[in-house]
N, C-alpha and C. Protein backbone atom coordinates (compact mmCIF):
# COMPACT_ATOMS: atom_id res chain seq x y z
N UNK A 1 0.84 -1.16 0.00
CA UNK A 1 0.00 0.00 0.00
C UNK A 1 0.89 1.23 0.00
N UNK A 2 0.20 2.33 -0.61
CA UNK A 2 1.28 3.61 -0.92
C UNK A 2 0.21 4.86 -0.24
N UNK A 3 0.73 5.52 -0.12
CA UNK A 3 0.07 6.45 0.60
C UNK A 3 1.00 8.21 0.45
N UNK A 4 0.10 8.62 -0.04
CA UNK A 4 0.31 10.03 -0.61
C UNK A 4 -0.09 11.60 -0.22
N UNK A 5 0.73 12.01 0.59
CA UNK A 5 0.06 13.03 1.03
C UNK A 5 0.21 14.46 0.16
N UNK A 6 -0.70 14.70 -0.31
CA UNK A 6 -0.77 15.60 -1.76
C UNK A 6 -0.28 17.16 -1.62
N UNK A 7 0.05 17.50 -0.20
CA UNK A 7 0.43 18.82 0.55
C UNK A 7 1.90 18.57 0.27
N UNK A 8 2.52 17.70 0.41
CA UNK A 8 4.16 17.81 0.82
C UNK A 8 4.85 16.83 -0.32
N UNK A 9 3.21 15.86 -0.82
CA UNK A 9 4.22 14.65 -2.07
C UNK A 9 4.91 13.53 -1.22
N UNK A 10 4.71 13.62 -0.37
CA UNK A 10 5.74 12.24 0.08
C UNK A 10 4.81 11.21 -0.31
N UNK A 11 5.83 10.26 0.08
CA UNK A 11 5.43 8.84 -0.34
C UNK A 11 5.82 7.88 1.06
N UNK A 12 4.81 6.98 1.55
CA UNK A 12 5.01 6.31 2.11
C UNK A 12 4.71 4.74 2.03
N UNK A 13 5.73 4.09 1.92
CA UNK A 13 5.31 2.30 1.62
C UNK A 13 4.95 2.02 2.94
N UNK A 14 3.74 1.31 3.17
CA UNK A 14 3.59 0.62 4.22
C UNK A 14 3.67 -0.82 3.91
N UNK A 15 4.30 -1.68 5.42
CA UNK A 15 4.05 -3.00 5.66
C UNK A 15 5.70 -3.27 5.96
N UNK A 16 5.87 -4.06 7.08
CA UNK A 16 7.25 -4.60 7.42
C UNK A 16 8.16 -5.25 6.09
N UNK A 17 7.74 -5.98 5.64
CA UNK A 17 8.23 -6.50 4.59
C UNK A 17 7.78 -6.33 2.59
N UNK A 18 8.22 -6.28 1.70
CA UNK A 18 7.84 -5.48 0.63
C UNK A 18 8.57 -6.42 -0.50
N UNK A 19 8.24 -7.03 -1.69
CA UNK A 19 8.53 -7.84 -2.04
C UNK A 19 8.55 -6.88 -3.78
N UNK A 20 8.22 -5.05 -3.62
CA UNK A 20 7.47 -5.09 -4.78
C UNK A 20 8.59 -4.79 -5.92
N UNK A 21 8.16 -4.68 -6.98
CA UNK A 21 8.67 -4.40 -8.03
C UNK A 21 8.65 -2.95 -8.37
N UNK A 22 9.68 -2.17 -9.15
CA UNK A 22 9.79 -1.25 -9.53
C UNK A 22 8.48 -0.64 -10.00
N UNK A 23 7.93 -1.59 -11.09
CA UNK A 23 6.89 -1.50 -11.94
C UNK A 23 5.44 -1.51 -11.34
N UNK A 24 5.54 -2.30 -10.57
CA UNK A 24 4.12 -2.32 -9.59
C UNK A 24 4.73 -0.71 -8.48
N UNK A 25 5.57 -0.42 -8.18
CA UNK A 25 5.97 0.56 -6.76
C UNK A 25 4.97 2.02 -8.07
N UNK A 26 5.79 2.23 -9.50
CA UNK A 26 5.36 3.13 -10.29
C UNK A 26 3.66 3.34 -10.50
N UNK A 27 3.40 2.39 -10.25
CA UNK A 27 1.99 1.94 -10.84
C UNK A 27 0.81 2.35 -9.28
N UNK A 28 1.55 2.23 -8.48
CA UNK A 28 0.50 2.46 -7.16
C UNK A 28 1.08 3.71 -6.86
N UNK A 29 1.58 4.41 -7.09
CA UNK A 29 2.49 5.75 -7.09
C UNK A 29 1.51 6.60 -8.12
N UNK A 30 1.44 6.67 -9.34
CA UNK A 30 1.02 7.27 -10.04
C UNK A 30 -0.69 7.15 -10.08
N UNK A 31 -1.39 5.80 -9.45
CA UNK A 31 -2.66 5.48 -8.95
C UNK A 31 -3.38 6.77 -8.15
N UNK A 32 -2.23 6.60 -6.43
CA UNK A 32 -2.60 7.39 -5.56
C UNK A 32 -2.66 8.76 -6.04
N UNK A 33 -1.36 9.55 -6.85
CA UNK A 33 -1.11 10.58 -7.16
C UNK A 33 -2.18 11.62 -7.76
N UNK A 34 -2.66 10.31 -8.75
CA UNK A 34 -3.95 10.88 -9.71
C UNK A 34 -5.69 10.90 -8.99
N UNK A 35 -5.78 10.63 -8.14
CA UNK A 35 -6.66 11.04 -6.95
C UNK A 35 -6.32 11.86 -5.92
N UNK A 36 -4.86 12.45 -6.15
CA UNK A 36 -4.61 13.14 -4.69
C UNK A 36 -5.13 15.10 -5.30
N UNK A 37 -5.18 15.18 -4.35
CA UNK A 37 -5.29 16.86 -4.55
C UNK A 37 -6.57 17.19 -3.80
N UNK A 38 -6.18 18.41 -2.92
CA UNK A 38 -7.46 18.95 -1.89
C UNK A 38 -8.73 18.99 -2.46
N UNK A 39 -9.51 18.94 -2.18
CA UNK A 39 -10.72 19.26 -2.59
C UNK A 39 -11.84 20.03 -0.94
N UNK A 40 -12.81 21.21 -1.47
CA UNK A 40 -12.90 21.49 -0.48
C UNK A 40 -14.45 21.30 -0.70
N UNK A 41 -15.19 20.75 -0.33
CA UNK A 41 -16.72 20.39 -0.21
C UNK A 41 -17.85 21.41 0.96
N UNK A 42 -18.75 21.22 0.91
CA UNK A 42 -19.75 21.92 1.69
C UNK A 42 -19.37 21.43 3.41
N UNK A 43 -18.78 22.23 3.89
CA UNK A 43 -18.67 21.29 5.46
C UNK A 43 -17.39 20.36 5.23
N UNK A 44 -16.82 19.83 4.41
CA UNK A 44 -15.93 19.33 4.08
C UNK A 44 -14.44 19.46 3.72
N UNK A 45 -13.42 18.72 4.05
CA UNK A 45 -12.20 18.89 2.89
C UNK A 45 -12.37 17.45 2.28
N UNK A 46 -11.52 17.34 1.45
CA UNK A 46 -11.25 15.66 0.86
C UNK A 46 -10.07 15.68 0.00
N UNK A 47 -9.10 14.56 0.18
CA UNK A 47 -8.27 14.60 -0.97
C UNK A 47 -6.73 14.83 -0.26
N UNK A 48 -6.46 15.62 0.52
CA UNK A 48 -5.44 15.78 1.07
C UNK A 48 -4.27 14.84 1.74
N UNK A 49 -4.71 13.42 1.46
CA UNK A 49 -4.44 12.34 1.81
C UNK A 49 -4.66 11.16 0.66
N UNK A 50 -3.96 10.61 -0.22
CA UNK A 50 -4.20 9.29 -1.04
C UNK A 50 -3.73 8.76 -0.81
N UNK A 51 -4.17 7.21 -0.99
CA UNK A 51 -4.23 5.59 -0.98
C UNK A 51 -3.95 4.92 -1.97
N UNK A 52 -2.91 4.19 -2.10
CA UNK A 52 -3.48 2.84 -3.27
C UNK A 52 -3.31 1.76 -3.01
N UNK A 53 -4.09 0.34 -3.03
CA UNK A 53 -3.74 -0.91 -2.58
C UNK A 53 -3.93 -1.92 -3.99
N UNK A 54 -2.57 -2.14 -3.83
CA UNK A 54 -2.19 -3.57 -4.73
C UNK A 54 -2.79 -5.03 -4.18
N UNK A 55 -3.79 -5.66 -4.51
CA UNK A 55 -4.00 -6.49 -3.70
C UNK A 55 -3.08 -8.26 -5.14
N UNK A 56 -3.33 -9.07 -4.69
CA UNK A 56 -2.91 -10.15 -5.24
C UNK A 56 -3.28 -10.30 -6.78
N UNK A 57 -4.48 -9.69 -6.71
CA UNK A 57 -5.11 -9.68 -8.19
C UNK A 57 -4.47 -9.00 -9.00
N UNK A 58 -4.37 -7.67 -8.55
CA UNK A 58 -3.50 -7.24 -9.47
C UNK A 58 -4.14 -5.65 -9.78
N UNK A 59 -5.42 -6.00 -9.46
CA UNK A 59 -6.32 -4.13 -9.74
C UNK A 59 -5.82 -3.53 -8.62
N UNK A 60 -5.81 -2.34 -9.10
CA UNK A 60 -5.24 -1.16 -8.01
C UNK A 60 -6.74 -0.27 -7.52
N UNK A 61 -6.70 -0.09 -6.14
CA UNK A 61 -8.17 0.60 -5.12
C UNK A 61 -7.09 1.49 -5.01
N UNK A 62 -7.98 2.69 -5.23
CA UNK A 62 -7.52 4.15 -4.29
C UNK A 62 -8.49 4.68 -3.48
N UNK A 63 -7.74 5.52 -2.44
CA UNK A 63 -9.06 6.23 -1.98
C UNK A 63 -8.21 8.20 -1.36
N UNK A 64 -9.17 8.62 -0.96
CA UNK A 64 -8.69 9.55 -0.45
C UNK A 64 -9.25 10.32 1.11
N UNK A 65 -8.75 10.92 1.60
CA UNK A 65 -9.22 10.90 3.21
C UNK A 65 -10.00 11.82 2.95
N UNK A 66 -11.41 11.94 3.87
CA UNK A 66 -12.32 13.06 3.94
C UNK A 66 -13.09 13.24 5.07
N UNK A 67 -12.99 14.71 5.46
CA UNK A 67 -12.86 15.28 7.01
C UNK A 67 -13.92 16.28 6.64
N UNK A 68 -15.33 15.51 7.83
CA UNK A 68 -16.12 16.68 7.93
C UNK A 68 -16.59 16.86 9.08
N UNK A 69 -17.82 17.53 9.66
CA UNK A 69 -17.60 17.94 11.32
C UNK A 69 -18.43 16.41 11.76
N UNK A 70 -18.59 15.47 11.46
CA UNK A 70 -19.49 14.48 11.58
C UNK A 70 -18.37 13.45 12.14
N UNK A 71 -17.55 13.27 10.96
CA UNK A 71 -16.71 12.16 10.56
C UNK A 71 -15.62 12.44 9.78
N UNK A 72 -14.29 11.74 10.38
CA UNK A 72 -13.24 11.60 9.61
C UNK A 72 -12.93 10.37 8.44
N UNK A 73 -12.90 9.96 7.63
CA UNK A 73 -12.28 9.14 7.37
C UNK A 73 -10.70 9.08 6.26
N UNK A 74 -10.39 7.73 6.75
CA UNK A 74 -8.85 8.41 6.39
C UNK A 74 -8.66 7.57 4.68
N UNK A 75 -7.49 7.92 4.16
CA UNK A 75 -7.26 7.63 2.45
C UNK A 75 -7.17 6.05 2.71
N UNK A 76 -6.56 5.73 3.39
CA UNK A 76 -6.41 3.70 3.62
C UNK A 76 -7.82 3.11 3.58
N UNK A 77 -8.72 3.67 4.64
CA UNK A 77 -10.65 2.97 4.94
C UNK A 77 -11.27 3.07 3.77
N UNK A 78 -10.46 4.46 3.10
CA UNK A 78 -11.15 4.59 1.88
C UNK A 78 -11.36 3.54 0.43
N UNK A 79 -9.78 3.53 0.49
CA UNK A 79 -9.50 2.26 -0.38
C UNK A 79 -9.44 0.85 -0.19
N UNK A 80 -9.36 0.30 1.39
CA UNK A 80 -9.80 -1.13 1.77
C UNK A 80 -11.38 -0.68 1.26
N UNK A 81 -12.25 0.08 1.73
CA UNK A 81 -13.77 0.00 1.19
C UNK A 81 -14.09 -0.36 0.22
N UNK A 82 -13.05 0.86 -1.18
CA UNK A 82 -13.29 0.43 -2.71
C UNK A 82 -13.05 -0.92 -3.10
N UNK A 83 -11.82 -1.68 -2.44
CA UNK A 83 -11.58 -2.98 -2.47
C UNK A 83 -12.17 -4.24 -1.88
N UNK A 84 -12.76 -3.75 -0.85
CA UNK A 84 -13.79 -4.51 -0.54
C UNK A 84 -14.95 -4.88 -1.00
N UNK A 85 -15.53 -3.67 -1.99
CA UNK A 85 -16.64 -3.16 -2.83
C UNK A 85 -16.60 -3.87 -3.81
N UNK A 86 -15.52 -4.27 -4.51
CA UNK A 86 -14.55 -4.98 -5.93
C UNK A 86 -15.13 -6.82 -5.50
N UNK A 87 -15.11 -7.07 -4.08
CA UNK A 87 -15.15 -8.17 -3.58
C UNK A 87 -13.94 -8.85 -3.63
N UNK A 88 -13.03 -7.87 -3.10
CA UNK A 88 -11.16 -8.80 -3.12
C UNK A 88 -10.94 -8.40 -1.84
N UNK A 89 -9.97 -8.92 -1.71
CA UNK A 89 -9.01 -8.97 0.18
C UNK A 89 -7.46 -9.07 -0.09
């Protein structure tokens, strides 16, 4: 999983161990990237935070974090959701 924070650009790999390939690292990099960017909604921000998860299959889930006075949720819940939604694990 890659994780993109669209304010500063970093990049963060998560998980102790990482097996990935250049080509897959580019590919969930440029995933998250292309969903990242603020967005400011009614009561809302969104976007300031992206996700992408490589799961075994091979499709890439993104998501992005969105903060309103209700509820937070963050870019990772976002994209386990979309991937969950897909019906993969």
């Amino acid at each position: 999983m890659i994780q993109m924070n669209a304010e500063t650009d970093n990049v963060i790999l998560c998980g102790d161990t990482c097996n990935m390939s250049e080509i897959s690292f580019a590919r969930l990099k440029k995933a998250a990237l292309d969903v990242a960017g603020s967005r400011t909604l009614d009561n809302a921000s969104a976007g300031s935070i992206s996700c992408a998860i490589l799961p075994d299959k091979g499709n890439i889930y993104t998501g992005i974090s969105v903060n309103t006075v209700a509820m937070n949720i963050c870019a990772e819940q976002s994209a386990v959701f979309a991937m969950v939604a897909a019906c993969e694990s």
